[in-house]
Protein backbone atom coordinates (compact mmCIF):
# COMPACT_ATOMS: atom_id res chain seq x y z
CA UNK A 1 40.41 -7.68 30.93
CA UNK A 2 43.25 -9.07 28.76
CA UNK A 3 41.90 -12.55 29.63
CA UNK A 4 38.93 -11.51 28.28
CA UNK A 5 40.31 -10.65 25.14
CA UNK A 6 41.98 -13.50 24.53
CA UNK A 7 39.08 -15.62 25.11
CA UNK A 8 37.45 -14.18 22.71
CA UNK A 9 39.91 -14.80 19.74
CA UNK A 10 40.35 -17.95 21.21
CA UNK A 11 36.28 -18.35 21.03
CA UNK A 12 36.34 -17.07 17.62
CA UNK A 13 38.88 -19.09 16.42
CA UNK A 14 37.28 -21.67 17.67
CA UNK A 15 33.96 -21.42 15.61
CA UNK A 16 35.71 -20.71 12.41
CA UNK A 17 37.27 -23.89 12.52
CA UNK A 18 33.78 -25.54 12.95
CA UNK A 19 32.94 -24.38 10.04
CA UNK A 20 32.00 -26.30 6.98
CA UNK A 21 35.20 -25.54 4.60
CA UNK A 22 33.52 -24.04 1.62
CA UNK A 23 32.62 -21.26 4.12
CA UNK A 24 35.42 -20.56 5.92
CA UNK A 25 36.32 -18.08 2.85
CA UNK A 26 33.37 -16.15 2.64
CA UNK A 27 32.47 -12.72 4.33
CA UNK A 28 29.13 -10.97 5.13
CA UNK A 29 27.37 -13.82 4.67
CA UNK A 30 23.53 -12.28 4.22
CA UNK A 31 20.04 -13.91 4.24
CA UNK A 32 19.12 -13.83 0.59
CA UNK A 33 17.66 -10.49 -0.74
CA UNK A 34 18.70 -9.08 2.26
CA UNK A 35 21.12 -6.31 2.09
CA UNK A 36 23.92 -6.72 4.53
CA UNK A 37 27.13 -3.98 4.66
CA UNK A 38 29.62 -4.38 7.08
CA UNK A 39 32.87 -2.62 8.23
CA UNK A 40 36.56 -4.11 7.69
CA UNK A 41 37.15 -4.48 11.23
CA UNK A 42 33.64 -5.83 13.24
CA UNK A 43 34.00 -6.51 16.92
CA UNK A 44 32.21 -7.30 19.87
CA UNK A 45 32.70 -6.24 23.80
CA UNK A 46 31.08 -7.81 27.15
CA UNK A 47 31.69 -6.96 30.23
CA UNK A 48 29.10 -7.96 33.59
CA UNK A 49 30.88 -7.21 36.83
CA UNK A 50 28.94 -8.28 39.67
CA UNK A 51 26.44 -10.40 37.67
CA UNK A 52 26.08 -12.33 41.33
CA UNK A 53 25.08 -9.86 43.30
CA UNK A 54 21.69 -8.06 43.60
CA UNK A 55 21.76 -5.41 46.65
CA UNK A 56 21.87 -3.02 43.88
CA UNK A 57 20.14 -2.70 40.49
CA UNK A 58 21.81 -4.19 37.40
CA UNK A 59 22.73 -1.99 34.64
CA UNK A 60 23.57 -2.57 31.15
CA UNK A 61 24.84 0.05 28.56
CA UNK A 62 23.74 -1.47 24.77
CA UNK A 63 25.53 0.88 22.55
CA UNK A 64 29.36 1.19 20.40
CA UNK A 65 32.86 2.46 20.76
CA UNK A 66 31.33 5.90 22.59
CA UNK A 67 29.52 3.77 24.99
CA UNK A 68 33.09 1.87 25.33
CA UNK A 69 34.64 5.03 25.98
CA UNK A 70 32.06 6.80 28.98
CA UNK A 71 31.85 3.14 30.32
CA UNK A 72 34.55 4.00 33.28
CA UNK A 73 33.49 7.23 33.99
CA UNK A 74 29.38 5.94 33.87
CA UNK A 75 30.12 2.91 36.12
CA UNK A 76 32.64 5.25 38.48
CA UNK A 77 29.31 8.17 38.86
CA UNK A 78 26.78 5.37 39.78
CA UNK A 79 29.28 3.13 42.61
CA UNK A 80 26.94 2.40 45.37
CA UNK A 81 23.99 3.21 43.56
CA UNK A 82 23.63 0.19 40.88
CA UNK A 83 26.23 -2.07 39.15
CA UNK A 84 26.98 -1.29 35.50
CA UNK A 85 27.99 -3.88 32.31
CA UNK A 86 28.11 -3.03 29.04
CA UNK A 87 27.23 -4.78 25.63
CA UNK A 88 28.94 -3.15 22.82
CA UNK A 89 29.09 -3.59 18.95
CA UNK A 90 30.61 -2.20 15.87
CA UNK A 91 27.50 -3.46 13.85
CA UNK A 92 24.82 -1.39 12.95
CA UNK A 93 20.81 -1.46 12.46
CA UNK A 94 20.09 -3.24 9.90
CA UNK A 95 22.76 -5.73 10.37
CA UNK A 96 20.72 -9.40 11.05
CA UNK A 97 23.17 -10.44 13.58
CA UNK A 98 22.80 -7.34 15.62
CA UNK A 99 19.34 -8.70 17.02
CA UNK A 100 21.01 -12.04 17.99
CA UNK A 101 23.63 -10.42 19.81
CA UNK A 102 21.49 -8.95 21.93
CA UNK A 103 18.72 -11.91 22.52
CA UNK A 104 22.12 -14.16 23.62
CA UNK A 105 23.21 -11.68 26.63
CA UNK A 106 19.34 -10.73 27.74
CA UNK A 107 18.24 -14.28 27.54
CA UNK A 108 20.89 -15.31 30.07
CA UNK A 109 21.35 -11.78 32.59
CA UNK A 110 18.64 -9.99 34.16
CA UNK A 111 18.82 -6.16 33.81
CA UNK A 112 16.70 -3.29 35.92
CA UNK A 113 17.61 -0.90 33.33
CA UNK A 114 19.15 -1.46 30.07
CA UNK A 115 20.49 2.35 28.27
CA UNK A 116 20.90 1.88 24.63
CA UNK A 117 21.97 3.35 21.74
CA UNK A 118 22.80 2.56 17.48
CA UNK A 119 23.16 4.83 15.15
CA UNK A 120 26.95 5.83 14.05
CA UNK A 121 28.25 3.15 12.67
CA UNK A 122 26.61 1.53 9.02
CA UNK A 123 27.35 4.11 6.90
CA UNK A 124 26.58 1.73 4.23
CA UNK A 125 22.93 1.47 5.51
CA UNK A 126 21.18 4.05 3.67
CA UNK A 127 18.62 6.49 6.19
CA UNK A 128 15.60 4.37 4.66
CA UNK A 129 17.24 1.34 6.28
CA UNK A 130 17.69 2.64 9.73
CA UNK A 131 14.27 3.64 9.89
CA UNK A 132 13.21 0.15 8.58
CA UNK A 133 14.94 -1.67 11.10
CA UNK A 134 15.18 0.53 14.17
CA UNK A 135 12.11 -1.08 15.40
CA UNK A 136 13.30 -4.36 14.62
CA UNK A 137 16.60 -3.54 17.46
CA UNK A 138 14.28 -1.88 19.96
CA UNK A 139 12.06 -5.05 19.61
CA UNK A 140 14.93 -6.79 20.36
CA UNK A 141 15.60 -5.41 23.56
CA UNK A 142 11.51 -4.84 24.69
CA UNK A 143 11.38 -9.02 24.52
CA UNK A 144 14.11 -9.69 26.34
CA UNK A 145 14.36 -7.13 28.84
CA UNK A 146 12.38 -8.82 31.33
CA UNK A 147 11.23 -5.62 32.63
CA UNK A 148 13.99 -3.82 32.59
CA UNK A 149 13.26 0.05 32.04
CA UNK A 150 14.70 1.47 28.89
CA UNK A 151 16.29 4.45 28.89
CA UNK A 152 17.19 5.29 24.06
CA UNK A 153 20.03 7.80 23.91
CA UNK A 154 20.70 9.51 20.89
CA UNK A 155 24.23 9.47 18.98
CA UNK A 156 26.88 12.16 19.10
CA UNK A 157 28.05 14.35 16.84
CA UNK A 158 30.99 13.57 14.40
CA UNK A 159 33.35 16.59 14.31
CA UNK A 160 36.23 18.01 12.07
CA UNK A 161 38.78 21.07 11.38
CA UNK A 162 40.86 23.24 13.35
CA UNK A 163 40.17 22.91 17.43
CA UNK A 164 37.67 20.66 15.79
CA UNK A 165 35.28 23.77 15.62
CA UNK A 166 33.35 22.10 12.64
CA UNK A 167 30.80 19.24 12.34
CA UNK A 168 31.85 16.81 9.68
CA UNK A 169 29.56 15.75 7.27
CA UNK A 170 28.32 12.45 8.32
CA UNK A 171 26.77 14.49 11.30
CA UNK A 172 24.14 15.44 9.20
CA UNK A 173 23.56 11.75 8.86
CA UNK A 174 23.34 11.49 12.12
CA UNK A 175 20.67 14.34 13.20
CA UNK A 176 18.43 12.45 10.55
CA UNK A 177 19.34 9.17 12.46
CA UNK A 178 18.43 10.76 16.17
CA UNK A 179 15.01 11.66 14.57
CA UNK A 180 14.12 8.47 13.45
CA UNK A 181 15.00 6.87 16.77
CA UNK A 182 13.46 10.10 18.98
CA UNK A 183 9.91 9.55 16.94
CA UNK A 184 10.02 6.14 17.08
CA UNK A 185 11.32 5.57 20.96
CA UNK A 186 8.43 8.23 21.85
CA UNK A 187 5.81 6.71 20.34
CA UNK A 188 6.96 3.48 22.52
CA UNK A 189 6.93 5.54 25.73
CA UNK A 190 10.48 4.98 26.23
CA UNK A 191 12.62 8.01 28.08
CA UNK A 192 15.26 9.73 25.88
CA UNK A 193 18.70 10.51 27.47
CA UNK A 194 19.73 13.34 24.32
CA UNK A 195 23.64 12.72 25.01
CA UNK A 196 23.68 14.76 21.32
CA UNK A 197 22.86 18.02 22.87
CA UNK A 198 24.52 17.90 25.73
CA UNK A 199 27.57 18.00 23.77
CA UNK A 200 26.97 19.13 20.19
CA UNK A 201 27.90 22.76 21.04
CA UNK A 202 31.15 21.61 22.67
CA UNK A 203 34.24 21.38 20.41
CA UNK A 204 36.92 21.25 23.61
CA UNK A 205 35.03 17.49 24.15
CA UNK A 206 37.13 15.91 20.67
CA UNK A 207 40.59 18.34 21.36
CA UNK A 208 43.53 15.90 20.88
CA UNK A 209 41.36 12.98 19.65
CA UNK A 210 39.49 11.70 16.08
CA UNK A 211 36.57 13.79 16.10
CA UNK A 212 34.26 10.95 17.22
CA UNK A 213 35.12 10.08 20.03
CA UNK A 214 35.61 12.47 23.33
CA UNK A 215 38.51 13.42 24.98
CA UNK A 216 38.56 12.49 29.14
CA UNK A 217 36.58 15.89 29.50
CA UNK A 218 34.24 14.99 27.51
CA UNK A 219 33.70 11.47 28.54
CA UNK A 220 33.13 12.63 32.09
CA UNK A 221 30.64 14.87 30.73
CA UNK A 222 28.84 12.13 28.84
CA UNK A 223 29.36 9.81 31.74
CA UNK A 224 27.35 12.32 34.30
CA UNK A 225 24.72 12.73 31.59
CA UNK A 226 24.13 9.07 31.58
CA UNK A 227 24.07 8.06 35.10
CA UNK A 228 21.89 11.14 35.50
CA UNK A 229 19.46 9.75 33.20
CA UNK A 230 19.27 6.02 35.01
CA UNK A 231 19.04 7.36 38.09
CA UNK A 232 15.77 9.16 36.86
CA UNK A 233 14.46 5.98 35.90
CA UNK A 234 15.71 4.06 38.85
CA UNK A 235 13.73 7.21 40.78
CA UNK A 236 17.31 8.05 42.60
């Protein structure tokens, strides 16, 4: 894992410097009139154990730092039943480069089910945006799968307070978010995996962590929710 990381500042250090100099300074750079927000910290994770072997399906969990964190836990519930990778991104719908991100790693690796997910980070994106380019993402993924089944899972809830008894604020955000995705998904005939209830009424999932993320209990909980829901698809 930690030569993993390393690669990848050495990768990225790597392409800066091929850079033309005049753009070596600039940030976000956008397509014109496009509108392009991004967070002070933007990252990319991928990790395909067992790429070479194919005695049991290939999974891939497309999602963010909450994917990150059920990863173990997912991969752990499904041993012996399929092999599990995960793609994961701090950038949001409506961020161009999301789409590219995801066309590199399904144009080179073959998936039998790919379990996806976008919708807490971009705070900067405006509701109006997601909606706009939701369907752009899911395209994304439906021309590259190479028939892969597609399992859309639906974002968590962002907590606050005391024994973090209270949604915060951007949750609100992120109910309007889910719906977007749900209608849209179901109109596709795509299978929803609704990780959001399964833990919205749950506070004892974020004890002793930052309210977005879930503690051990509750990544176990999200993990069995998950591998639950691929091996519906996989008919397990």
């Amino acid at each position: 894992m930690k030569f993993r990381h390393w690669f990848s500042i050495l990768l990225s250090i790597a392409a800066l410097a091929a850079l033309p100099a005049g753009l070596r300074s600039q940030t976000a750079i956008a397509p014109p009139g496009r509108h392009v927000a991004r967070e002070p910290i933007e990252w990319i994770r991928l990790w395909l154990p067992n790429v070479d072997k194919k005695d049991l399906p290939q999974v891939l969990l497309l999602g963010d730092s909450i994917t990150q964190a059920y990863y173990e836990d997912a991969a752990a519930d499904l041993k012996g039943k399929a092999y599990v990778g995960y793609l994961t991104s701090s950038l949001s719908v409506g961020d161009p480069m999301l789409p590219r991100q995801i066309a590199l790693v399904l144009k080179n690796y073959r998936f039998d089910v790919i379990h996806f997910n976008n919708g807490l980070h971009g705070k900067d994106y405006s509701e109006q945006e997601y909606a706009r380019y939701f369907p752009q993402f899911v395209k994304t993924i439906q021309a590259n799968a190479r028939g892969a089944k597609l399992i859309w899972t639906s974002s968590t809830p962002v907590r606050t307070g005391k024994d973090m008894s209270e949604c915060a604020p951007f949750t609100t955000r992120v109910i309007a978010r889910n719906k977007i995705a749900a209608d849209y998904v179901r109109k596709e005939g795509i299978p929803i995996d609704d990780l959001y209830s399964a833990v919205v009424n749950h506070p004892e999932y974020y004890l002793g962590v930052d309210g977005t993320h879930p503690n051990p209990q509750g990544r176990a909980v999200e993990a069995r929710d998950v591998a639950a829901s691929i091996l519906r698809v996989l008919g397990k």
